[in-house]
Protein backbone atom coordinates (compact mmCIF):
# COMPACT_ATOMS: atom_id res chain seq x y z
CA UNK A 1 -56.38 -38.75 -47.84
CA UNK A 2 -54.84 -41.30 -46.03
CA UNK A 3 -53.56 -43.10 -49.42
CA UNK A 4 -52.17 -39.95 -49.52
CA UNK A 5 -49.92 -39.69 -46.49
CA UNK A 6 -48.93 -43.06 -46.59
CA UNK A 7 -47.26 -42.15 -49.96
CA UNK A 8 -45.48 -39.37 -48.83
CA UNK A 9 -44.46 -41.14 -45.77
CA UNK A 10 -42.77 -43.63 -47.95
CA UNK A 11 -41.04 -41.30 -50.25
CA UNK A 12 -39.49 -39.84 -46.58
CA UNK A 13 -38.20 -43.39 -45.30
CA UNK A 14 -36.37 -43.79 -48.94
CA UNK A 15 -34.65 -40.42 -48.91
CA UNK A 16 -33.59 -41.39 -45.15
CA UNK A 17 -31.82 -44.40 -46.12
CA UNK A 18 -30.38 -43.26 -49.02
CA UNK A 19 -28.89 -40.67 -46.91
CA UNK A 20 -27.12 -37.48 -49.38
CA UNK A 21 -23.57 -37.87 -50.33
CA UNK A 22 -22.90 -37.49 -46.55
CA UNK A 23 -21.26 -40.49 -44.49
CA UNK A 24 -22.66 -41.74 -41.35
CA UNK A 25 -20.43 -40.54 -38.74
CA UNK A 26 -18.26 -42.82 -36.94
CA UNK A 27 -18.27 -42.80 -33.27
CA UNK A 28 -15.23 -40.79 -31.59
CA UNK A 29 -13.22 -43.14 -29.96
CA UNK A 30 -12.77 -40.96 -26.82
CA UNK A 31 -16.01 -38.99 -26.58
CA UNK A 32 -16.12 -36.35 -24.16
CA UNK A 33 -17.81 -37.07 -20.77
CA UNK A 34 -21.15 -35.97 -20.55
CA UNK A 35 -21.36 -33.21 -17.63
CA UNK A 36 -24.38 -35.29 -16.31
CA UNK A 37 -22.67 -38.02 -16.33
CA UNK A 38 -21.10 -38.64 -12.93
CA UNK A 39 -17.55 -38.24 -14.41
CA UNK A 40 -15.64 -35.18 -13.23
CA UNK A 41 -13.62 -32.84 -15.72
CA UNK A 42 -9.94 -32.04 -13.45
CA UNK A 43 -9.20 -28.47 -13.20
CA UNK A 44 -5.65 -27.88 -13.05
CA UNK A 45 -3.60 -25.11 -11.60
CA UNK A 46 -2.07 -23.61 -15.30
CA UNK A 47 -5.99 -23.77 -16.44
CA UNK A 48 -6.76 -20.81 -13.87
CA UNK A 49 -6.37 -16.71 -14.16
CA UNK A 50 -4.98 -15.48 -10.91
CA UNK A 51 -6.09 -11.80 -9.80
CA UNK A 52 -3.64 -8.69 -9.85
CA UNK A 53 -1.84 -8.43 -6.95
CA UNK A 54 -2.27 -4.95 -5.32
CA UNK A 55 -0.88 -2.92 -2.07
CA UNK A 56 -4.09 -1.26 -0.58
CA UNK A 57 -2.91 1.14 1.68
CA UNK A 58 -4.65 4.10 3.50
CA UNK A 59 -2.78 6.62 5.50
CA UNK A 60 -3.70 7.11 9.22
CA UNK A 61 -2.58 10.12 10.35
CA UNK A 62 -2.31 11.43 13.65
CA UNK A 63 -0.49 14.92 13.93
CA UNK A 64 -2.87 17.97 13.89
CA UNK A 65 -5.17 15.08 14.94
CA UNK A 66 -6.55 14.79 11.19
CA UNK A 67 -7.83 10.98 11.91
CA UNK A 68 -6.53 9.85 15.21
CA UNK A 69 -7.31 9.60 18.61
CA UNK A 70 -10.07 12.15 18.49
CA UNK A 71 -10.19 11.18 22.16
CA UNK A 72 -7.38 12.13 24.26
CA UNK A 73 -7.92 10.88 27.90
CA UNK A 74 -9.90 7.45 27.57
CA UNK A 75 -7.66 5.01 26.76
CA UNK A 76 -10.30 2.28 26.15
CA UNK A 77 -12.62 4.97 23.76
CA UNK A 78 -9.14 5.57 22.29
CA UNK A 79 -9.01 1.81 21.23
CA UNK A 80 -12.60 1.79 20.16
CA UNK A 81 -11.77 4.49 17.62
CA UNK A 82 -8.59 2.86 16.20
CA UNK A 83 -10.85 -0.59 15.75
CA UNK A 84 -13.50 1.25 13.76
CA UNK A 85 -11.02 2.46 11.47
CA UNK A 86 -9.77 -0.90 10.94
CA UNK A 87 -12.89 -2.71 10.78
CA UNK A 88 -13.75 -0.10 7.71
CA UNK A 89 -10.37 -0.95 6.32
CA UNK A 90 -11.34 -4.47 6.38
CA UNK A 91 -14.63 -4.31 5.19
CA UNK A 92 -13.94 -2.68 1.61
CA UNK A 93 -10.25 -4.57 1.36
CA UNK A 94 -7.78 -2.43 2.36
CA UNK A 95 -4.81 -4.71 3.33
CA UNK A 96 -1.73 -2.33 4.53
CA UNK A 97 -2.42 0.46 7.64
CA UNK A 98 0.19 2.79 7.03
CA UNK A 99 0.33 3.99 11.03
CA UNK A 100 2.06 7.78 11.62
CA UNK A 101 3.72 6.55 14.84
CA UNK A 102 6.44 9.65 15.00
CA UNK A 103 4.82 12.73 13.36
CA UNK A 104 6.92 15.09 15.25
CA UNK A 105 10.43 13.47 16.41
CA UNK A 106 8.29 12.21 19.27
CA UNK A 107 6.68 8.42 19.54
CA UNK A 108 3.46 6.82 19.91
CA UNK A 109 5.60 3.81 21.92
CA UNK A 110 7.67 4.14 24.70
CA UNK A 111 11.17 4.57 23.75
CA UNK A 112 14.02 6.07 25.66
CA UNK A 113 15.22 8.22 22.45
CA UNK A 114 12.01 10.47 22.20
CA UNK A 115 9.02 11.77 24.61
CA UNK A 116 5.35 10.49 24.34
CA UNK A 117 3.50 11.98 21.28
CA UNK A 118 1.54 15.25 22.22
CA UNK A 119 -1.05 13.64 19.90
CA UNK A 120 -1.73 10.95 21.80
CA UNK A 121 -2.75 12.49 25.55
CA UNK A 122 -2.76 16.29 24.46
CA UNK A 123 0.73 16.99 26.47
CA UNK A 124 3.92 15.64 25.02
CA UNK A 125 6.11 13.61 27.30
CA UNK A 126 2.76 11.97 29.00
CA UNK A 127 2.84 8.30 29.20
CA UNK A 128 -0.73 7.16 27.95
CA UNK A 129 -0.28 4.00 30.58
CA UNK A 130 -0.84 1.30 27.90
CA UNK A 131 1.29 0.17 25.36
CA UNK A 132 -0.31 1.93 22.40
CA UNK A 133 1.84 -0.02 19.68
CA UNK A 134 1.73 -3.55 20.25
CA UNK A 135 -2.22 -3.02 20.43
CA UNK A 136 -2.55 -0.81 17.34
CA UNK A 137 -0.52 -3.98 15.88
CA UNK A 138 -1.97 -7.12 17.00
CA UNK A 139 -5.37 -5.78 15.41
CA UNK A 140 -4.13 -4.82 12.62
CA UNK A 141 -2.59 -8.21 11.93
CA UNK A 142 -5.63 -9.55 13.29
CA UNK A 143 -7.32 -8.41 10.51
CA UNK A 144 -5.54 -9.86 8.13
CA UNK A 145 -3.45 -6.37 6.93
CA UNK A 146 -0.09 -5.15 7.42
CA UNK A 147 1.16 -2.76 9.68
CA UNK A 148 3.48 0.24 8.44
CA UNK A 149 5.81 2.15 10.44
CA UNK A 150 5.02 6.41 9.32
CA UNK A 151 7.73 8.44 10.82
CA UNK A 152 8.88 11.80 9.80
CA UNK A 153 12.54 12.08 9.51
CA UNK A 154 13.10 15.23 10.35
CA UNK A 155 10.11 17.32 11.88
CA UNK A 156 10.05 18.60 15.67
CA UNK A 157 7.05 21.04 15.83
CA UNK A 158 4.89 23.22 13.12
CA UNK A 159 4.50 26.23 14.96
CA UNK A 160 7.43 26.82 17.78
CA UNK A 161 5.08 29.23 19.39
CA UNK A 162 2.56 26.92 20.39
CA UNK A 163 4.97 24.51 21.12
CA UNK A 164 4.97 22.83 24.92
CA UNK A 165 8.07 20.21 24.16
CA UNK A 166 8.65 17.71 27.14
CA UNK A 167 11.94 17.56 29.23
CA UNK A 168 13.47 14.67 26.61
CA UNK A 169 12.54 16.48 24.08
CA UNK A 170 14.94 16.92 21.21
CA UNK A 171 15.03 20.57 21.09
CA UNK A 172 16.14 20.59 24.83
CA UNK A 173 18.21 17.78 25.20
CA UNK A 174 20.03 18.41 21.83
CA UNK A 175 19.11 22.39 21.03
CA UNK A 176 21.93 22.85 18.52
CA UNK A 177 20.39 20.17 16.05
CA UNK A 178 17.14 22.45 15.44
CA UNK A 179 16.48 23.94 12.62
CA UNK A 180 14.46 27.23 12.85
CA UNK A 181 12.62 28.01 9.04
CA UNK A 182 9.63 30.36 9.83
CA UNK A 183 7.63 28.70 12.61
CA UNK A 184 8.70 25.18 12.13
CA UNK A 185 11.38 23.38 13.44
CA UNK A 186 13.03 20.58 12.00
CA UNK A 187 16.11 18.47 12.51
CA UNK A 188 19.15 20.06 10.87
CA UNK A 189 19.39 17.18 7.54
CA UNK A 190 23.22 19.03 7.31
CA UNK A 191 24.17 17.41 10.61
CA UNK A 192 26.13 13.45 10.93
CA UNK A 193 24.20 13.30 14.78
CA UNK A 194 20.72 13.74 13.68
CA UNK A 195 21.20 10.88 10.78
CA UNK A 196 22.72 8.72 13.44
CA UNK A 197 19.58 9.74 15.83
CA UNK A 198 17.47 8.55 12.76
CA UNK A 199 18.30 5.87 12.14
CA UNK A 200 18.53 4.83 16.22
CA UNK A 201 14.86 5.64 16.25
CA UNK A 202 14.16 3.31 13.60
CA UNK A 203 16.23 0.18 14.65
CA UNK A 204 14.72 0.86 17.92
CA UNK A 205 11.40 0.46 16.92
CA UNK A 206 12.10 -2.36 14.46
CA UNK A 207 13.93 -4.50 17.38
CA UNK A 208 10.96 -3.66 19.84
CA UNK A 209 7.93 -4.01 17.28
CA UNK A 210 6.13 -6.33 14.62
CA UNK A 211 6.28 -3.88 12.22
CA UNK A 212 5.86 -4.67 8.46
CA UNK A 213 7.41 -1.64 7.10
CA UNK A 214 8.65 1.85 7.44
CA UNK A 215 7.47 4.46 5.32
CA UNK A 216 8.42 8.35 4.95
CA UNK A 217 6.23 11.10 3.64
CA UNK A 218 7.31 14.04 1.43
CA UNK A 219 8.71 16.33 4.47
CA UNK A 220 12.57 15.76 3.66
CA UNK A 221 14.22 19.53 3.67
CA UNK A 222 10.79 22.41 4.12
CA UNK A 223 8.25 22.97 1.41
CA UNK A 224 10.36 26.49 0.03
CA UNK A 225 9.07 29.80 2.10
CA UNK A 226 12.71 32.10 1.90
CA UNK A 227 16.04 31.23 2.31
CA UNK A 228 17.20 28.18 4.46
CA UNK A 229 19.54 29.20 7.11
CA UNK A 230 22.30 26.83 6.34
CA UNK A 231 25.12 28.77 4.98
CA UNK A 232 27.68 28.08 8.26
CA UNK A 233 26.60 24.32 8.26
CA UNK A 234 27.36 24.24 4.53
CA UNK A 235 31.00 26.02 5.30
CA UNK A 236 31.26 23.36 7.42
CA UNK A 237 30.36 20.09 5.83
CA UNK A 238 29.61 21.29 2.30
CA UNK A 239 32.58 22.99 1.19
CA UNK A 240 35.53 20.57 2.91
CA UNK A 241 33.41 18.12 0.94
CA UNK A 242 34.40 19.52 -2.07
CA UNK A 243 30.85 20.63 -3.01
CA UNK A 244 30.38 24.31 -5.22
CA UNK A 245 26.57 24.64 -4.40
CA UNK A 246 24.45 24.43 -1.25
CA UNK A 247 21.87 22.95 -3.14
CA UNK A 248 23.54 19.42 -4.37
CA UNK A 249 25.18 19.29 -0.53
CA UNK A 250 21.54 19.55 0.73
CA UNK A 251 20.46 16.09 -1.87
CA UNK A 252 23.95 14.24 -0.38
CA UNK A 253 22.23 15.37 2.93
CA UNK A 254 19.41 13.91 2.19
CA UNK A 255 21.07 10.94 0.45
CA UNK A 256 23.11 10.17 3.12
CA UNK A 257 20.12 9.66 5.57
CA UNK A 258 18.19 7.55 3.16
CA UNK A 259 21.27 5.31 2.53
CA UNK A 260 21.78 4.88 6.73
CA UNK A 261 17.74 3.99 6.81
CA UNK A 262 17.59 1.50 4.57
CA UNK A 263 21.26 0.20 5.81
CA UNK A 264 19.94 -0.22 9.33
CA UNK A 265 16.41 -1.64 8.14
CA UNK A 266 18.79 -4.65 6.74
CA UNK A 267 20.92 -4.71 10.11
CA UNK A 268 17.50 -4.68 12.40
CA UNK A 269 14.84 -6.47 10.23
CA UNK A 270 15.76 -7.14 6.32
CA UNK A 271 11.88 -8.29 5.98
CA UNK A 272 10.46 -5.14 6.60
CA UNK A 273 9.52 -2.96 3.57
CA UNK A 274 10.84 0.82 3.11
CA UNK A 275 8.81 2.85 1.09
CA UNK A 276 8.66 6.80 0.51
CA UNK A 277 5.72 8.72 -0.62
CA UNK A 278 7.34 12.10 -1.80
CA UNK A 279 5.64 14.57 -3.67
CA UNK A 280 4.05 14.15 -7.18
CA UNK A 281 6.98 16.44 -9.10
CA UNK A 282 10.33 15.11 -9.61
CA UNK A 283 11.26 17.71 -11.66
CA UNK A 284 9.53 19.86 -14.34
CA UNK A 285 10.79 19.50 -17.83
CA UNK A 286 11.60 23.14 -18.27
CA UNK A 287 14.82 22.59 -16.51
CA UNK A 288 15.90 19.05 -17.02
CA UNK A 289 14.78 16.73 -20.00
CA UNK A 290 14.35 14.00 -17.76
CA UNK A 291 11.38 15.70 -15.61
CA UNK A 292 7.77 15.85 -16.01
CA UNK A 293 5.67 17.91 -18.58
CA UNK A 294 4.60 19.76 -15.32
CA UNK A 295 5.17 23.12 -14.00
CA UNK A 296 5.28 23.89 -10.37
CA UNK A 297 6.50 25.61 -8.00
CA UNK A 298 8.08 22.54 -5.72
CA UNK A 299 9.71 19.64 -6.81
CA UNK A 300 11.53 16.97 -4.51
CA UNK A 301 14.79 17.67 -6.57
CA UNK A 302 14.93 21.39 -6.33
CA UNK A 303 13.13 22.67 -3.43
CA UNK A 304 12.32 19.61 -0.85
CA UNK A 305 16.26 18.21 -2.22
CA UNK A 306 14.96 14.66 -2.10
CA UNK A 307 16.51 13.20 -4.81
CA UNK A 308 13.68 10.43 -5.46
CA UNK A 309 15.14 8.46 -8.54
CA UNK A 310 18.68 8.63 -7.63
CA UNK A 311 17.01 6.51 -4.48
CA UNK A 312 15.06 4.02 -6.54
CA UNK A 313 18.55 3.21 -8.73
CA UNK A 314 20.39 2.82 -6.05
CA UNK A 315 18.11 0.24 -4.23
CA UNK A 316 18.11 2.46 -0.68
CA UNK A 317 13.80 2.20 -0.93
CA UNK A 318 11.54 -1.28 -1.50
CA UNK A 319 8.53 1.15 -2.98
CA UNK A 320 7.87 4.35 -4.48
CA UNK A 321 4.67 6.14 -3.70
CA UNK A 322 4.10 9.78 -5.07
CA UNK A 323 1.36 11.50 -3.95
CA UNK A 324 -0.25 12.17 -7.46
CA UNK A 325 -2.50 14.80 -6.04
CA UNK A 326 -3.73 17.07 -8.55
CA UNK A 327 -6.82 16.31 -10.75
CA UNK A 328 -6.82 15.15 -14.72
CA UNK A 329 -8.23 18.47 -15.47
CA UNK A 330 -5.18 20.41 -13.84
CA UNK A 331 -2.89 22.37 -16.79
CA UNK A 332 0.14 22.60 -14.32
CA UNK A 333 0.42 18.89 -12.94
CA UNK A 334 -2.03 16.83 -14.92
CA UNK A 335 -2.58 13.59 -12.96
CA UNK A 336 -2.59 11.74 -16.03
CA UNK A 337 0.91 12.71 -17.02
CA UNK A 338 2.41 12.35 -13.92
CA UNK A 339 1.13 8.62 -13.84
CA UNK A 340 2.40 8.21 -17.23
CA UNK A 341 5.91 9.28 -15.93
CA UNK A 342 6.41 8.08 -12.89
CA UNK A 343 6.22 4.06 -13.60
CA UNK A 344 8.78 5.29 -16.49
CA UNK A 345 11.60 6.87 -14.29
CA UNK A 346 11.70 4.20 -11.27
CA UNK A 347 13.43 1.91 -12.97
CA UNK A 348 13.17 -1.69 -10.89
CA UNK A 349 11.79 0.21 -8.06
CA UNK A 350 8.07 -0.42 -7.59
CA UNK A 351 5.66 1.59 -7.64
CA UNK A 352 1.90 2.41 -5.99
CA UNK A 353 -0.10 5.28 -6.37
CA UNK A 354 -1.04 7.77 -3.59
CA UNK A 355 -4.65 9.41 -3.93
CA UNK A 356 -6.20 12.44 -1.82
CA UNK A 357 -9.97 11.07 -0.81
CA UNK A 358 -9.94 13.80 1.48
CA UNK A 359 -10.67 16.49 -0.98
CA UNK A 360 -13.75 15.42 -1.87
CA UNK A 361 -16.53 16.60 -1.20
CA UNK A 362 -20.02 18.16 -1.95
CA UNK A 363 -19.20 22.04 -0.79
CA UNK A 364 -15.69 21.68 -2.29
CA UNK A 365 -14.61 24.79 -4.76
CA UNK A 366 -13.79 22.73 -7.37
CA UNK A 367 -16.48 21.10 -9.39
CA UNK A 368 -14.73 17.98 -10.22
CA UNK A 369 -14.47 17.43 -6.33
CA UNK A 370 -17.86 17.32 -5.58
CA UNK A 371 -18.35 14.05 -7.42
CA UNK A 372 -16.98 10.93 -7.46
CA UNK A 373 -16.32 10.67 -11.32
CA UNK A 374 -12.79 12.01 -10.64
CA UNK A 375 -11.79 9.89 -8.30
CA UNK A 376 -12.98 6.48 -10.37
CA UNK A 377 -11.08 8.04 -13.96
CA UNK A 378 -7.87 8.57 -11.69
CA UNK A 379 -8.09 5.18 -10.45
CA UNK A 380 -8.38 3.10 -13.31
CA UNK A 381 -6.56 5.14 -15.16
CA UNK A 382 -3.62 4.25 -12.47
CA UNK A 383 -4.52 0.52 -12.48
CA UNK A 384 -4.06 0.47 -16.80
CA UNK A 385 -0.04 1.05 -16.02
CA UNK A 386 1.17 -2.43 -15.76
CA UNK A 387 3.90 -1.20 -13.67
CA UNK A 388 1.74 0.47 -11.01
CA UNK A 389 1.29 -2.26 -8.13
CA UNK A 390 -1.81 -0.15 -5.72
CA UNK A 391 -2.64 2.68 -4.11
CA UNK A 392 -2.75 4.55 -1.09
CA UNK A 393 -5.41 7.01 -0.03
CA UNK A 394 -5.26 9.83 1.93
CA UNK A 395 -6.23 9.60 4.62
CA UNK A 396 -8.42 7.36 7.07
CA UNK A 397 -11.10 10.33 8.37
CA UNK A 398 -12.30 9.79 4.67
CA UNK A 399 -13.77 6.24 5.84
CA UNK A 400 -15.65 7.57 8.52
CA UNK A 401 -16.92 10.81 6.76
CA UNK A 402 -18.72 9.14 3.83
CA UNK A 403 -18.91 12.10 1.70
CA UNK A 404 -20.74 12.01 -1.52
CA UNK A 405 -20.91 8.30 -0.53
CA UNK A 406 -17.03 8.14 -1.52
CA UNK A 407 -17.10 3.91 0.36
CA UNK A 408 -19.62 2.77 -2.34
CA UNK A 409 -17.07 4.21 -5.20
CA UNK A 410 -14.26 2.38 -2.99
CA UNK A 411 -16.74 -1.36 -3.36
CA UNK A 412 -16.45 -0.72 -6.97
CA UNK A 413 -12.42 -0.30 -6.99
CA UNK A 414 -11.65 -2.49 -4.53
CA UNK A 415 -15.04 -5.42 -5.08
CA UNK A 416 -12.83 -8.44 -3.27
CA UNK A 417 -9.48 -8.65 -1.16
CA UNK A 418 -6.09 -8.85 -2.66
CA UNK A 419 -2.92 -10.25 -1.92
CA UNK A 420 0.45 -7.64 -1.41
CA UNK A 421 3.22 -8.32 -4.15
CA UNK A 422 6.08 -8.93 -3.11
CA UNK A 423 8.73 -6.08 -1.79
CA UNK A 424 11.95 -5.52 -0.63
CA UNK A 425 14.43 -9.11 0.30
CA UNK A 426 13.13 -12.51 0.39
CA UNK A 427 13.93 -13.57 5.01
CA UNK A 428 11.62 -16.70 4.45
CA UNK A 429 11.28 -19.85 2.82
CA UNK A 430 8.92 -20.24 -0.24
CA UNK A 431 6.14 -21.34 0.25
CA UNK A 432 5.00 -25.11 -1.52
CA UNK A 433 1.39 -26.02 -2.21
CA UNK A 434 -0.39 -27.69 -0.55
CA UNK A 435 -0.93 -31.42 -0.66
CA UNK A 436 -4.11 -32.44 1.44
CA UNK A 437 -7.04 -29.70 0.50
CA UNK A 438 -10.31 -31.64 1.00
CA UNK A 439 -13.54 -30.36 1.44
CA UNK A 440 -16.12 -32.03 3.94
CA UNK A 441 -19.46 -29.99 2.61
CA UNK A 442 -18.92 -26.61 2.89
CA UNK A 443 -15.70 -27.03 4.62
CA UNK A 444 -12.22 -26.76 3.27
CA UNK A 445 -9.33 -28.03 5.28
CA UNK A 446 -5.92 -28.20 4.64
CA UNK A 447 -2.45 -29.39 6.20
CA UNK A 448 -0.47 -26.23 8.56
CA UNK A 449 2.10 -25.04 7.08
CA UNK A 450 3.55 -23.49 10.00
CA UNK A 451 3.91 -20.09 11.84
CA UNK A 452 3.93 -17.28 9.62
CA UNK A 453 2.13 -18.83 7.29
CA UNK A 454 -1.07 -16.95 5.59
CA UNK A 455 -3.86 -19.49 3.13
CA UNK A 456 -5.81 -18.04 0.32
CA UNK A 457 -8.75 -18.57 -0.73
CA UNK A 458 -10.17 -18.47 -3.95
CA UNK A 459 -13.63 -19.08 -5.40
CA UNK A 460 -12.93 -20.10 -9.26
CA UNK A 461 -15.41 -19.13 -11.68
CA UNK A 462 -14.94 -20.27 -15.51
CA UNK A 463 -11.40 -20.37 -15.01
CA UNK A 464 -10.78 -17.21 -13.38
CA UNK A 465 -9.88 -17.07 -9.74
CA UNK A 466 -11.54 -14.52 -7.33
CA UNK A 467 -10.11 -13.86 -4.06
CA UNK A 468 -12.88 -14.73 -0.68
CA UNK A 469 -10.28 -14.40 2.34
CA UNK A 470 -6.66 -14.61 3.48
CA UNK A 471 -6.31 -16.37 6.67
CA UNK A 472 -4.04 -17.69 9.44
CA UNK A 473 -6.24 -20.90 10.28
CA UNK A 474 -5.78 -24.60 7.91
CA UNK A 475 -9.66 -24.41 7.74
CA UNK A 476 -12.55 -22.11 5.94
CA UNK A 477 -16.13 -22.70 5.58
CA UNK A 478 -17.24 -21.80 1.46
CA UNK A 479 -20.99 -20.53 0.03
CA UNK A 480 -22.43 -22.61 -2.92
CA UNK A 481 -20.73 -25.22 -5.08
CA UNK A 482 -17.93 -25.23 -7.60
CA UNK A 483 -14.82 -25.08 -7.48
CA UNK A 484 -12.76 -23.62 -4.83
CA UNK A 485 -9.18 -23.06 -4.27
CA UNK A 486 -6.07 -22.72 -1.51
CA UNK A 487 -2.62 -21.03 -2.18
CA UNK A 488 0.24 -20.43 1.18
CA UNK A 489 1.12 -16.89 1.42
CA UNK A 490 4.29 -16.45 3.49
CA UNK A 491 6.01 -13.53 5.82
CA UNK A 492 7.54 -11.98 2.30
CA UNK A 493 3.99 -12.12 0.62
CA UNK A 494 5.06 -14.95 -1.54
CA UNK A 495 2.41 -17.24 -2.85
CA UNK A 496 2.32 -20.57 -3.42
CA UNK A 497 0.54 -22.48 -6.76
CA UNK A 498 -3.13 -22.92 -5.71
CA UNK A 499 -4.57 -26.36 -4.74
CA UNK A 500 -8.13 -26.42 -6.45
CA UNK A 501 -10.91 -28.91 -4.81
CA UNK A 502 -14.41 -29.73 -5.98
CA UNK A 503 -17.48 -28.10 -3.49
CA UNK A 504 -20.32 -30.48 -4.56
């Protein structure tokens, strides 16, 4: 037996040396450093996938007190409330407060031009006795988020009947700009003085304010209910004009006031974004080529007169935000068309999606409400068009509400934070990288880059960067090992090329 093995053994050793028809391989003459080793591999900058920028905006709203201040006589409960909100903002990524500050030509800030919101203390013209603004504000920025102006251009009350305006009020001081349709009263868009009272309200605010934007809603001329009383004003301006219709005199209206914002955003603060959220329907298809396989009743163009995409060619607005409303089962304004057509008719204008939270819910009428499967398909359904740079959701209630647990859908579509693209003009420098990023342990530190100046930072994770924080501070303590990475974000929201470092 052992005769045996020793003879096979043998036979093995011979066919070893031998060795095939293969060659021995030579040794590479720059062999690649064993992980083990002690010798670090160098990550560079063009070797890492950055995350999507996206705006992640929710609407607070504050007329008909749909979200804020529930409380209307405790100043300090009122402050409590506002910081909940934002804390939930914070907590599942939202990054831009877009903060209804005028919802009916009155203010939620002292200014000389219009009385104290009603919405704020319950009577209009009532001076809260703290300076509502620069609070609502500083936390916000706190936070990390942006802070957008909401005004309505032209609304004074909804029902004129239950209306208890202050002495400054507009409809005293300045009763022949008021507009009477049904109950509501609005600003007369026909009339040069209330687009120069616009746009004082707005350079007032931007001169007294930090704001980061100023956005309008879709309340330009009223959703249609009868005929508009406007046929003297139209003798008036209109026809002298040369125009042959009322209803392209009402768009130059409009026009006109959208023009003198966005001019006296420049004059006042050029950093400071302008965006418009109008409604979903341009215009349906059945009566212009260039609309929307949709048919409804309103569209901006023929019954609001809002004129979106003549806007977004001209340059008057930074970002375009329809509010895309309906569901993907609806026949008359599918969702899924409209964000199909929207990112197609802007042009260079970009674009975000806006998307009604608020309608869901278990005991809603509509089945595909009562889950949150329609809500997920319209969202990353949105996110697909490569043109389509966030969303906004209506509104902030929907945070505090929970319904059919609508914030664990939200971790899923918004799982870590995100940096703003950049809108509107460039006001600051650009940003370089940084130079110095070291970490001590767990600590990263960095060189200031000076006031105004946002860092952030990225865990990287086989080459693909995921966003942790953005901060103000040249320091940040990391979880775990790997690598880790710093970019400067500036006032504009432009980013610097990241800085990577080694957590060992």
């Amino acid at each position: 037996m052992i005769k045996r093995f020793l003879l096979i053994y043998a036979m093995a050793m011979a066919l070893v040396a031998c060795g095939g028809d293969e060659p021995s391989p030579t040794p590479s003459p720059n062999p690649t450093p064993n992980p083990d080793s002690g010798t670090e591999v160098v990550l560079k900058p063009e070797d890492v996938s950055m995350p999507r920028k996206e705006i992640r905006a929710v609407w607070l709203c504050t007329v008909r007190d749909i979200d804020w201040p529930r409380n209307k006589t405790n100043p300090e409960v009122q402050k409590q409330e506002f910081i909940e909100y934002l804390d939930l903002f914070k907590q599942y990524n939202v990054n831009t407060v877009i903060m209804q500050v005028r919802p009916c030509a009155d203010a939620f800030y002292n200014s000389s031009l219009e009385p104290w919101s009603q919405y704020l203390t319950g009577v209009q013209g009532q001076d809260p006795g703290w300076d509502v603004m620069n609070f609502m504000i500083n936390e916000t920025h706190k936070r990390g988020m942006e802070f957008h102006a909401w005004m309505n251009p032209y609304r004074i009350c909804e029902d004129y009947t239950k209306f208890n305006p202050a002495a400054n009020a507009i409809s005293k001081t300045h009763p022949e700009w008021v507009m009477q349709y049904g109950k509501l009263w609005i600003l007369n868009p026909a009339l040069p003085e209330v687009r120069q009272h616009l746009c004082n309200v707005v350079a007032d605010l931007l001169d007294k304010y930090d704001v980061d934007g100023i956005h309008f809603d879709d309340y330009f001329y009223p959703y249609k209910n009868g005929e508009l009383p406007d046929l003297q004003d139209y003798q008036k301006y209109g026809v002298p004009a040369g125009f042959t219709n009322r209803e392209d005199w009402r768009r130059d209206n409009v026009n006109k006031a959208i023009e003198a914002v966005h001019n006296t955003i420049i004059a006042h603060k050029p950093g400071a974004i302008f965006s418009i959220s109008p409604f979903c329907v341009w215009r349906n298809s059945s009566v212009d080529p260039r609309g929307s396989n949709t048919s409804t009743y309103d569209s901006n163009y023929d019954t609001l007169y809002a004129d979106i995409l003549k806007w977004c060619e001209e340059n008057w607005i930074d970002l375009v935000v329809p509010q895309l409303y309906y569901s993907t089962q609806n026949k008359n304004a599918n969702f899924n068309v409209l964000v199909n057509w929207w990112p197609e008719h802007v042009g260079n204008c970009p674009i975000a999606i806006g998307l009604e939270l608020d309608l869901y819910s278990p005991n809603h009428s509509q089945a595909v409400y009562q889950t949150t499967t329609e809500i997920e398909q319209e969202f990353f359904y949105a996110r697909r068009q490569t043109k389509v740079q966030g969303t906004f959701l209506f509104c902030a209630k929907v945070f505090k509400e929970n319904k059919i647990n609508l914030l664990g859908k939200l971790a899923e579509m918004y799982p870590e934070p995100s940096v703003i693209p950049f809108f509107g003009r460039s006001t600051a420098s650009a940003p370089t990288a940084l130079t110095s990023l070291k970490a001590e342990g767990q600590k990263l530190s960095w060189e200031n880059k000076g006031n105004g100046m946002r860092y952030v930072i990225y865990r990287i994770d086989a080459k693909v960067a995921h966003t942790i924080d953005i901060i103000s501070s040249n320091s940040y303590d990391v979880t775990g090992t790997g690598y880790f990475a710093v970019s400067v974000l500036n006032q504009d929201n432009t980013e610097s090329q990241i800085a990577i470092v080694n957590v060992k």
